[in-house]
N, C-alpha and C. Protein backbone atom coordinates (compact mmCIF):
# COMPACT_ATOMS: atom_id res chain seq x y z
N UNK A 1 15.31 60.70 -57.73
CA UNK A 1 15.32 59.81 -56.62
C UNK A 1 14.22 60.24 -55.64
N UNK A 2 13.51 59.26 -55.12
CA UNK A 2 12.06 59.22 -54.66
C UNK A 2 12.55 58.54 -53.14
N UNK A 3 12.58 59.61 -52.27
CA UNK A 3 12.45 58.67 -50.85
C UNK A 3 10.56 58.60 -50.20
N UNK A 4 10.38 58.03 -50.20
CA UNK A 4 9.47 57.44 -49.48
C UNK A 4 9.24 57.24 -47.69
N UNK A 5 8.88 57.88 -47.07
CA UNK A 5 8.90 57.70 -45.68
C UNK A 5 7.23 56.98 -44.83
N UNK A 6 8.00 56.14 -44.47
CA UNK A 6 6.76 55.37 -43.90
C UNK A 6 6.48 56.44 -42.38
N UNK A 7 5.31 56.07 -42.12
CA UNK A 7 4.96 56.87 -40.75
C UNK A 7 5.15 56.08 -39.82
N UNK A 8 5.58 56.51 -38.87
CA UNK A 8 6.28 56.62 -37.39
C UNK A 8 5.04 56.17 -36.53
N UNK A 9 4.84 54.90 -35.75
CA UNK A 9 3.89 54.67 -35.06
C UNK A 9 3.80 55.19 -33.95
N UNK A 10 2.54 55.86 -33.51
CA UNK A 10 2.66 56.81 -32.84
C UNK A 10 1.76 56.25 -31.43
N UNK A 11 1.82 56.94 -30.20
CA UNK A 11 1.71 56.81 -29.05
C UNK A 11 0.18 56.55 -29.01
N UNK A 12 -0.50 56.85 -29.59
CA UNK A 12 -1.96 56.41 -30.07
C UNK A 12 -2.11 55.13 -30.71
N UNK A 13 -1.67 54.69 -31.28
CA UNK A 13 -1.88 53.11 -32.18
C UNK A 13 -1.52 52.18 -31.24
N UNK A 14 -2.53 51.31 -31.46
CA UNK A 14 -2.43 49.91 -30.81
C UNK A 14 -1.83 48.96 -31.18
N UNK A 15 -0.67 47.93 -30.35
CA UNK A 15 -0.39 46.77 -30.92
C UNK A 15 -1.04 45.53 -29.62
N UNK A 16 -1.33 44.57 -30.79
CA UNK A 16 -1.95 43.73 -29.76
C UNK A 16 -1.38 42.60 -29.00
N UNK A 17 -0.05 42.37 -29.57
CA UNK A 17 0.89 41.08 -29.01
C UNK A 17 1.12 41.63 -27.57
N UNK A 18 1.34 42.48 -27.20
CA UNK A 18 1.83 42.45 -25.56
C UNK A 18 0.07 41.92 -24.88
N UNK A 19 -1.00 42.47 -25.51
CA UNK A 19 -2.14 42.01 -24.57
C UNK A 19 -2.17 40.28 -25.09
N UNK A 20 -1.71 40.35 -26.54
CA UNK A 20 -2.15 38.75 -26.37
C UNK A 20 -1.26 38.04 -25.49
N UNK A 21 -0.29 38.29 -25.16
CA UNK A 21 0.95 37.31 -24.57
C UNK A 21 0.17 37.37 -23.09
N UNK A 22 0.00 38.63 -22.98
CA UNK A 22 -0.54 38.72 -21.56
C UNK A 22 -1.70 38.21 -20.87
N UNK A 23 -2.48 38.09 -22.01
CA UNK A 23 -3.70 37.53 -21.50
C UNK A 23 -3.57 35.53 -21.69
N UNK A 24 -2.62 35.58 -22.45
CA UNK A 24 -1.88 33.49 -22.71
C UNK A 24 -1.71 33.60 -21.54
N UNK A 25 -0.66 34.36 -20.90
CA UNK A 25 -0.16 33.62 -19.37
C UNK A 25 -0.94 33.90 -18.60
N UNK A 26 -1.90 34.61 -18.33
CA UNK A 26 -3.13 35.00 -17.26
C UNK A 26 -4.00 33.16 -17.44
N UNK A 27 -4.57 33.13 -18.31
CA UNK A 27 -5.20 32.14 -18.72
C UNK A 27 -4.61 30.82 -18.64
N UNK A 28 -3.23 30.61 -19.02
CA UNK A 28 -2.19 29.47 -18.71
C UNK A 28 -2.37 29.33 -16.70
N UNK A 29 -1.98 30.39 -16.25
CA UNK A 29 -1.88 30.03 -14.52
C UNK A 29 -3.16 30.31 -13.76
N UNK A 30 -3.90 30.81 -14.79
CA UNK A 30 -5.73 30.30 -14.01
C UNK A 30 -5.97 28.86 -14.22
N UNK A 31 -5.87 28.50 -15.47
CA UNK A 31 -5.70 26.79 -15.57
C UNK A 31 -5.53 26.17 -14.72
N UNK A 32 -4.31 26.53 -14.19
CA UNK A 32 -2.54 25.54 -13.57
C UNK A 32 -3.73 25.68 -12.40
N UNK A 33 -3.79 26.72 -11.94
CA UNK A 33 -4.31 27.05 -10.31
C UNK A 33 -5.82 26.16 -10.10
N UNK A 34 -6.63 26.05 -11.15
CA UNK A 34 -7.82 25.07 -10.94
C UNK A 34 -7.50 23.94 -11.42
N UNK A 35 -6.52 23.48 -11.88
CA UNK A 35 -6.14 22.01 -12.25
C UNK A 35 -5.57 21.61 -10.93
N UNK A 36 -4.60 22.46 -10.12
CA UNK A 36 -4.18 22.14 -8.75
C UNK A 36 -5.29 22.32 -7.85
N UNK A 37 -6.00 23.37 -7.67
CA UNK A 37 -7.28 23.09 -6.84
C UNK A 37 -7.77 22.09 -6.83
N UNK A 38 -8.63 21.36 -8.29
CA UNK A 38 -9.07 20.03 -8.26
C UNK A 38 -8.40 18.89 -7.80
N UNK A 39 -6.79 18.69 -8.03
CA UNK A 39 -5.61 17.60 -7.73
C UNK A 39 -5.77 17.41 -6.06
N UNK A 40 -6.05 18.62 -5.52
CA UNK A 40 -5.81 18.46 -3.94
C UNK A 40 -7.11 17.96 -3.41
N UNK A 41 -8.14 18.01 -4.36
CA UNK A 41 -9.29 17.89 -3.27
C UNK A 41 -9.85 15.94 -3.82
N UNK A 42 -9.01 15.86 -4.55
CA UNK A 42 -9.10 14.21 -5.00
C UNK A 42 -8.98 13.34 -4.28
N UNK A 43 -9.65 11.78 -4.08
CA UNK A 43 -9.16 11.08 -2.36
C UNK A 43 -8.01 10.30 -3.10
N UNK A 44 -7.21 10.13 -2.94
CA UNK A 44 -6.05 9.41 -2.84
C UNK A 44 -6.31 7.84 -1.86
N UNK A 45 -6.99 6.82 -2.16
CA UNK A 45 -6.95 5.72 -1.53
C UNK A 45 -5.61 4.87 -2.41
N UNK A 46 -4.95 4.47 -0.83
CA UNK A 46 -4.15 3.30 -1.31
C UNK A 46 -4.69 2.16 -0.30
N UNK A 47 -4.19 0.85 -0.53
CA UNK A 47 -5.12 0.05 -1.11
C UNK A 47 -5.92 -0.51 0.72
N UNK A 48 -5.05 -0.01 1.88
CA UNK A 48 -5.29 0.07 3.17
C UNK A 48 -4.71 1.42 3.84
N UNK A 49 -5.26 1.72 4.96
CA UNK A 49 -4.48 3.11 5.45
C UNK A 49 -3.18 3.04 6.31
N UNK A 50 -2.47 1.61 6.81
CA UNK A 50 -1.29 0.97 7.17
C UNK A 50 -0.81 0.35 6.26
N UNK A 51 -0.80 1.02 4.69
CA UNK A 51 -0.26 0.36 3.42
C UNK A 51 1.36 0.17 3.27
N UNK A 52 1.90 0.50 3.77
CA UNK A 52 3.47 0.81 3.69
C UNK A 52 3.80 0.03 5.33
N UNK A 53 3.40 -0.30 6.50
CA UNK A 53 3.60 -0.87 7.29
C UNK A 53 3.61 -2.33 7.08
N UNK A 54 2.25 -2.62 6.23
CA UNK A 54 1.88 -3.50 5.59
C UNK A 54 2.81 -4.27 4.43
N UNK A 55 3.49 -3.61 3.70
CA UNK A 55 4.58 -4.11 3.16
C UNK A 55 5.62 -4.93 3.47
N UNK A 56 5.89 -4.18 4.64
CA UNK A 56 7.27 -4.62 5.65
C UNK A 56 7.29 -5.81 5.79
N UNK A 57 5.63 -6.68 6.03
CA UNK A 57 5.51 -7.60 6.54
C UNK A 57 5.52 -8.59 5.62
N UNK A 58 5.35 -8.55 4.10
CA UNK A 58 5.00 -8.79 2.73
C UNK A 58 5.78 -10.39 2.99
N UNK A 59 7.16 -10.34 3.45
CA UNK A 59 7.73 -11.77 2.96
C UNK A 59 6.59 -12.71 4.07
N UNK A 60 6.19 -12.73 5.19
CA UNK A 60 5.61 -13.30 5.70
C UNK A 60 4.01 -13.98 4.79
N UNK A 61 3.44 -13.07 4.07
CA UNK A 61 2.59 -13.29 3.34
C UNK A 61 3.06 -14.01 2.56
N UNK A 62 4.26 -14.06 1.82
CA UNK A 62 4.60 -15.03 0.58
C UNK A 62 4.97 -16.63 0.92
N UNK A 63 5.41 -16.54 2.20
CA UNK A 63 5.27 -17.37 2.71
C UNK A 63 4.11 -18.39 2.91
N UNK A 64 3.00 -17.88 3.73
CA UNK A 64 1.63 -18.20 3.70
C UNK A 64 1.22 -19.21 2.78
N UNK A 65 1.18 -17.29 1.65
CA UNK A 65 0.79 -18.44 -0.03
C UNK A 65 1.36 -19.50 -0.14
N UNK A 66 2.95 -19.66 -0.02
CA UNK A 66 3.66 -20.47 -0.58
C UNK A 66 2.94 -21.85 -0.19
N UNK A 67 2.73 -22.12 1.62
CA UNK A 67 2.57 -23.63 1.72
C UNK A 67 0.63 -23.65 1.45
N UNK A 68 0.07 -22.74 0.82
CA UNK A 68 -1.08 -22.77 0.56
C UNK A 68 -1.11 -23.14 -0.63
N UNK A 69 -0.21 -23.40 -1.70
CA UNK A 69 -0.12 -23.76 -3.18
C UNK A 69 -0.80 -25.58 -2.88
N UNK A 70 -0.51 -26.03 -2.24
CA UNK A 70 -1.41 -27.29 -2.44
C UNK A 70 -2.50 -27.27 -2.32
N UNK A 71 -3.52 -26.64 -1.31
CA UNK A 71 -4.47 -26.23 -0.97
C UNK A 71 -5.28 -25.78 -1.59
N UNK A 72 -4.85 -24.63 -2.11
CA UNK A 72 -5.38 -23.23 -2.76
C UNK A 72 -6.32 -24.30 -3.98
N UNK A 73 -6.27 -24.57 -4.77
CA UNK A 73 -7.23 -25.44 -5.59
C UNK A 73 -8.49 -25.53 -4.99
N UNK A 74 -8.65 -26.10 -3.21
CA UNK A 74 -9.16 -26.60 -2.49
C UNK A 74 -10.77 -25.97 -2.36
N UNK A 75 -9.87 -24.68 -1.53
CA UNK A 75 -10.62 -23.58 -1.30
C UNK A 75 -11.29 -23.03 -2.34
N UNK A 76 -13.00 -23.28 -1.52
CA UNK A 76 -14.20 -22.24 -2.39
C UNK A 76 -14.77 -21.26 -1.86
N UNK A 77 -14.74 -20.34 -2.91
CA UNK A 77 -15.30 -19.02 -2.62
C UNK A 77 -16.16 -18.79 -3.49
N UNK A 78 -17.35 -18.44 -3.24
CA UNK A 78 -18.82 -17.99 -3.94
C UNK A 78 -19.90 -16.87 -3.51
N UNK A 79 -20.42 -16.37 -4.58
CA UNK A 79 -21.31 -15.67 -4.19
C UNK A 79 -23.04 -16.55 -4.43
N UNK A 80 -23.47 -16.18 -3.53
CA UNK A 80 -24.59 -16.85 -3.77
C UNK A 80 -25.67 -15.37 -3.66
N UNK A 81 -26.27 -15.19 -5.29
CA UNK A 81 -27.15 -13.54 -5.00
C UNK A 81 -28.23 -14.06 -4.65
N UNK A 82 -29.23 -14.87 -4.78
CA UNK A 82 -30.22 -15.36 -4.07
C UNK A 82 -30.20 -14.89 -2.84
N UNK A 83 -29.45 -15.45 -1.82
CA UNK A 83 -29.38 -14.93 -0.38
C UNK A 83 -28.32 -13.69 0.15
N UNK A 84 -27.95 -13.21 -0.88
CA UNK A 84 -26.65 -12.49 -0.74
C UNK A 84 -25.54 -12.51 -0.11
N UNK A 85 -25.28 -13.95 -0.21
CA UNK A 85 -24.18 -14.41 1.07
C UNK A 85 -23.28 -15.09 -0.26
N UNK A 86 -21.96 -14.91 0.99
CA UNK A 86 -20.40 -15.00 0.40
C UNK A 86 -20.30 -16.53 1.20
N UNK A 87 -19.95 -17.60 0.00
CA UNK A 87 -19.76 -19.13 0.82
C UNK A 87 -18.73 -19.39 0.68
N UNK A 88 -17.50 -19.77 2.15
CA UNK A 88 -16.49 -19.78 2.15
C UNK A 88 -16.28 -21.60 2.78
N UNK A 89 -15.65 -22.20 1.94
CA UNK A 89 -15.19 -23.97 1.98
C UNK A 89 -13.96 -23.84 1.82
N UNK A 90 -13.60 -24.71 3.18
CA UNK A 90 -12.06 -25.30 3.61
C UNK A 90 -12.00 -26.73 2.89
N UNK A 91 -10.76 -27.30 3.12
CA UNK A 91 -10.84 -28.25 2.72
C UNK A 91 -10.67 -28.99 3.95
N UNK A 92 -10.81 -30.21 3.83
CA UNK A 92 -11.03 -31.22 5.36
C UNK A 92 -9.89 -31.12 6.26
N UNK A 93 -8.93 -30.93 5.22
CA UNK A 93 -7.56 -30.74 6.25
C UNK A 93 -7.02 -29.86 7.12
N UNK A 94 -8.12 -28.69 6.96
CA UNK A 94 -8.17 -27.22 7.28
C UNK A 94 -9.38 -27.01 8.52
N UNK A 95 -9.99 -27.86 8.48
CA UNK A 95 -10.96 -27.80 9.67
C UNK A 95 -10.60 -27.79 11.02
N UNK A 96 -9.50 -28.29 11.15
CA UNK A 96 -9.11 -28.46 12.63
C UNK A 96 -9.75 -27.49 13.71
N UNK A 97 -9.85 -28.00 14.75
CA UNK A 97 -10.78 -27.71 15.82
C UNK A 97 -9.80 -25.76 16.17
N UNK A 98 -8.05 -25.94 16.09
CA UNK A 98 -7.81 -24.97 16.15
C UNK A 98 -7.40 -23.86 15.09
N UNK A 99 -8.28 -24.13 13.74
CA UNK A 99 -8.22 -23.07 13.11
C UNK A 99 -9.30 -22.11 13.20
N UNK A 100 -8.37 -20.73 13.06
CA UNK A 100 -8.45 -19.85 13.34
C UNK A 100 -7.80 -18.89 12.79
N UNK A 101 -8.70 -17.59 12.12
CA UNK A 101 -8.15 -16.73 11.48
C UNK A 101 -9.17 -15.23 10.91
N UNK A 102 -8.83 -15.19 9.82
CA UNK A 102 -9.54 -13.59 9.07
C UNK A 102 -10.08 -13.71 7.57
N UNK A 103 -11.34 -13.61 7.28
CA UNK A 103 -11.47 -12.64 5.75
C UNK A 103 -12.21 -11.06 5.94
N UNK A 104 -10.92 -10.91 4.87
CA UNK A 104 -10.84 -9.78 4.76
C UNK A 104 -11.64 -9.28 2.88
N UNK A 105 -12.24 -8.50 3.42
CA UNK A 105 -13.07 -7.60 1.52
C UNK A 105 -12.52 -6.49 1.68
N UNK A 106 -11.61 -6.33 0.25
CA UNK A 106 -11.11 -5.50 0.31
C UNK A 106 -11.67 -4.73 -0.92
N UNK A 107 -12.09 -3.33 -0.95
CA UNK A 107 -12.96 -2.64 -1.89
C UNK A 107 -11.90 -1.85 -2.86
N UNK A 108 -11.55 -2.49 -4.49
CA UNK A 108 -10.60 -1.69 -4.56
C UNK A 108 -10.72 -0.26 -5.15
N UNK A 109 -11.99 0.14 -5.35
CA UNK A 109 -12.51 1.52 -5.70
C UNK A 109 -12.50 2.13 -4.82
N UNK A 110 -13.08 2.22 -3.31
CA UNK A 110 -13.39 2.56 -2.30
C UNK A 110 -12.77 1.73 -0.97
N UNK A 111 -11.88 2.23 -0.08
CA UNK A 111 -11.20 1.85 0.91
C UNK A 111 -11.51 1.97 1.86
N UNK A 112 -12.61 2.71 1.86
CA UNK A 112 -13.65 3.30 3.71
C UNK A 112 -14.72 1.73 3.66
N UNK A 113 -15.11 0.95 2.08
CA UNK A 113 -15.70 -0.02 2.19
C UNK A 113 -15.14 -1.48 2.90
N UNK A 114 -13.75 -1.19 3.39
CA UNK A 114 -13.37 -2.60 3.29
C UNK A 114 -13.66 -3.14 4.94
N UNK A 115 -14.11 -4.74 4.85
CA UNK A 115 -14.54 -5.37 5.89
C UNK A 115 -13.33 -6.26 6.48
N UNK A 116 -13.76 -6.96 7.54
CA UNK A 116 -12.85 -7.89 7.89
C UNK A 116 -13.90 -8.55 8.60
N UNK A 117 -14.01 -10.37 8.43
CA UNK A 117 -14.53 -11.00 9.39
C UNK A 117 -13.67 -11.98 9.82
N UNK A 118 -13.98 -12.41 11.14
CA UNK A 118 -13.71 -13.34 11.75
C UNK A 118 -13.49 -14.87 11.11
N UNK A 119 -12.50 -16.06 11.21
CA UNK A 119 -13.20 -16.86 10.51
C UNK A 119 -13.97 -17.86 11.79
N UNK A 120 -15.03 -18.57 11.04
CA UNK A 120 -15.62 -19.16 11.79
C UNK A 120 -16.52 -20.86 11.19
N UNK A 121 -15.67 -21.55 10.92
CA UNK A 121 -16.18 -22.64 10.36
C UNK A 121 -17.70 -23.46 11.02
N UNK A 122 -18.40 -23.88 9.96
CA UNK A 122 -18.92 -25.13 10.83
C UNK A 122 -18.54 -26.32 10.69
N UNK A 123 -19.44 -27.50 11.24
CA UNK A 123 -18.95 -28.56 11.22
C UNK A 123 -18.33 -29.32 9.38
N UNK A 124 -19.10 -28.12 8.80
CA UNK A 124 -18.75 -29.14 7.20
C UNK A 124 -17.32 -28.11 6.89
N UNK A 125 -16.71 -27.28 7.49
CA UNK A 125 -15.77 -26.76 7.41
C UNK A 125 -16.25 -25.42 6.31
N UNK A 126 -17.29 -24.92 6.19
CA UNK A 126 -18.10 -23.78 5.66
C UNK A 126 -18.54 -22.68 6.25
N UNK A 127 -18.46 -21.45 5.56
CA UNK A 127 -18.76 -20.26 6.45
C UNK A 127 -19.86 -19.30 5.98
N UNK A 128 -20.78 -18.74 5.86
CA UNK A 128 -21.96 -18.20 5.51
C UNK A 128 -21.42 -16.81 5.65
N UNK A 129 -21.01 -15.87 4.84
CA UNK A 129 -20.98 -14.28 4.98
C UNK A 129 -22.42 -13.53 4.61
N UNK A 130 -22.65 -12.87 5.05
CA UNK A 130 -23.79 -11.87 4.67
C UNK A 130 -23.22 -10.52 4.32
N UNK A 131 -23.65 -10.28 2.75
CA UNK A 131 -22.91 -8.85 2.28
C UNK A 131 -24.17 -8.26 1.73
N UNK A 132 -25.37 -8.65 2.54
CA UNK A 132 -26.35 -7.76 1.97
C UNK A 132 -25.88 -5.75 2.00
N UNK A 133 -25.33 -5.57 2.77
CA UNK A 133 -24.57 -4.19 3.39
C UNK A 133 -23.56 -3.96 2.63
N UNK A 134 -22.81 -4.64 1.56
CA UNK A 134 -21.69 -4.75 0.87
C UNK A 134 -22.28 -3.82 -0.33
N UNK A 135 -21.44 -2.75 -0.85
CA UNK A 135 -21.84 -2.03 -2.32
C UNK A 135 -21.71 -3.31 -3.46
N UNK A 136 -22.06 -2.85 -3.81
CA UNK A 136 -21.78 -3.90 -5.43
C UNK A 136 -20.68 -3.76 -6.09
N UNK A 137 -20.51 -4.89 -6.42
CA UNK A 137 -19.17 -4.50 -7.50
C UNK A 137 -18.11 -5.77 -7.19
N UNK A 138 -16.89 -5.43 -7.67
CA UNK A 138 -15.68 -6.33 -7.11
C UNK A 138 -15.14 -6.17 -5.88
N UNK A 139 -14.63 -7.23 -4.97
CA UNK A 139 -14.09 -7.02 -4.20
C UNK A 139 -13.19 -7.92 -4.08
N UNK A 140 -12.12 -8.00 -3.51
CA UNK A 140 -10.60 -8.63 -3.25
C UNK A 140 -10.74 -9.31 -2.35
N UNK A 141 -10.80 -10.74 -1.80
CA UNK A 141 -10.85 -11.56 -0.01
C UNK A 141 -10.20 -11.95 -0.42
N UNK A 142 -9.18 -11.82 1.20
CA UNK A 142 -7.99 -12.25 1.69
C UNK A 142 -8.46 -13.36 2.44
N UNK A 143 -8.28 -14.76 2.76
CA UNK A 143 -8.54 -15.48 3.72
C UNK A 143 -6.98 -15.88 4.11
N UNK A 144 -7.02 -15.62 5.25
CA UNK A 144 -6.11 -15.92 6.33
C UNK A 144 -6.00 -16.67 7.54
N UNK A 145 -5.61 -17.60 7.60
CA UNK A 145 -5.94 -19.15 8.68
C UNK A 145 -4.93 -19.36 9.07
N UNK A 146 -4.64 -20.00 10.14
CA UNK A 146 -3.82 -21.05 11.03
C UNK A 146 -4.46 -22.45 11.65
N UNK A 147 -3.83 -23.35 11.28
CA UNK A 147 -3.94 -24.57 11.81
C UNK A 147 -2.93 -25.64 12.43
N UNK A 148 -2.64 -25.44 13.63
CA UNK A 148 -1.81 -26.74 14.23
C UNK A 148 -0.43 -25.63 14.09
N UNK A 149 -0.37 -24.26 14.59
CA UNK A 149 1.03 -23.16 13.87
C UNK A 149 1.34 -23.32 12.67
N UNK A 150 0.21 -23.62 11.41
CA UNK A 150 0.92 -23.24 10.37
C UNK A 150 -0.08 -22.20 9.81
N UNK A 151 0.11 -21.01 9.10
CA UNK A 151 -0.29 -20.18 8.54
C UNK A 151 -0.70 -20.30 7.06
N UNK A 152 -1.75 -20.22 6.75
CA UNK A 152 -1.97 -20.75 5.18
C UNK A 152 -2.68 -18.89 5.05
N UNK A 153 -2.74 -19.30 3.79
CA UNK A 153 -3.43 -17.89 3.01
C UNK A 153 -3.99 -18.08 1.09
N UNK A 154 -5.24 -17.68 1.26
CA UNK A 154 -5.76 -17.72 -0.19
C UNK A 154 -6.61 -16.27 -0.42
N UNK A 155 -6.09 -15.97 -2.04
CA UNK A 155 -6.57 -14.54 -2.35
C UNK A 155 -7.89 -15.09 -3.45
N UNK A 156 -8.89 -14.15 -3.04
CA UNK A 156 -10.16 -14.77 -4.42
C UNK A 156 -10.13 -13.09 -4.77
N UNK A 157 -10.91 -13.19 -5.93
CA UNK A 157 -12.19 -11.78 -5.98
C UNK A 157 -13.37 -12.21 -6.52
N UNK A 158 -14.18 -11.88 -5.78
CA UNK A 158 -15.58 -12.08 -6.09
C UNK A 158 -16.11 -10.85 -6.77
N UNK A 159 -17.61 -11.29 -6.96
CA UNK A 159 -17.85 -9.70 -7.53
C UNK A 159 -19.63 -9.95 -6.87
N UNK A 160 -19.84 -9.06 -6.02
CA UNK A 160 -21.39 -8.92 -4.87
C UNK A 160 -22.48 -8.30 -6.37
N UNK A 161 -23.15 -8.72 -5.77
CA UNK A 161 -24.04 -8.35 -7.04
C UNK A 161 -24.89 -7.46 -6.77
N UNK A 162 -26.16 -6.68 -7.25
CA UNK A 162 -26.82 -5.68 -6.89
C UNK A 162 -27.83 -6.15 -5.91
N UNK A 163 -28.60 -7.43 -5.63
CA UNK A 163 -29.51 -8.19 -5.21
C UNK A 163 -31.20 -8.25 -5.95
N UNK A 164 -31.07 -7.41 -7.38
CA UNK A 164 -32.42 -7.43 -7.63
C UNK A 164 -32.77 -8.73 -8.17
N UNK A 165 -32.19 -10.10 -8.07
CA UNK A 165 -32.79 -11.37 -8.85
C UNK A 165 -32.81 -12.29 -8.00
């Protein structure tokens, strides 16, 4: 009978699983820690900076739309890149001497871009925007009117063009 004795690992020999484990989780929460570094320094735009105030008010807007569903057909919105102007047409019924209201461009990439103008008809019930100053791209208009106390509202998106043609 043959015993055989294996040798006894001794205080000199290396095993490498405790450095590998150790160096996984070193490397796992250096990750974590520059994946969270980057997360915090990201802009977070929502879609206005009174976005949640803005809500509150939401049934009033549906409203708007609602008696704007006849209308809404009506209303034109265009870009014209030739002159780089945004052409905004009421319809005749909308001209009234006391309408009065807002468009709004709303940038949905960028939220520091968004405009608001005045509305301001002329006599053919048409409005001339100038977005030579406008980035390119898509943008969201809100038009928002009153005529005679009633509140109408129409949503377009246009898209501003670069101006090289």
């Amino acid at each position: 009978m043959v015993i055989t004795m294996k040798a006894m690992p001794t205080a000199n020999s290396a095993h490498i699983w405790p450095y590998a484990i150790t160096a996984y989780f070193a490397v796992f929460i250096a990750a974590l820690a520059i994946f969270v570094a980057w997360a915090l320094r990201q802009r977070m735009d929502l879609v206005r900076p009174d976005y949640y105030e803005h809500e509150m008010l939401y049934q009033r807007e549906i409203d708007r739309l609602n008696r704007s569903v006849q209308i809404d057909p009506a209303v034109q919105l265009s870009y014209d890149d030739k002159s780089r102007q945004v052409v905004l047409s009421l319809p005749a019924s909308q001209w009234g001497s006391s309408a009065a209201g807002t468009v709004e461009f709303y940038r949905p990439s960028d939220a520091r871009s968004d405009r608001k103008v005045s509305l301001a008809l002329d006599a053919n019930g048409r409005q001339l925007m100038d977005v030579r100053q406008y980035p390119p791209g898509l943008w969201k208009v809100r038009i928002n009117w009153s005529v005679d106390g009633n509140d109408y509202g129409v949503h377009r998106s246009i898209v501003v063009g670069s101006g090289g043609g």
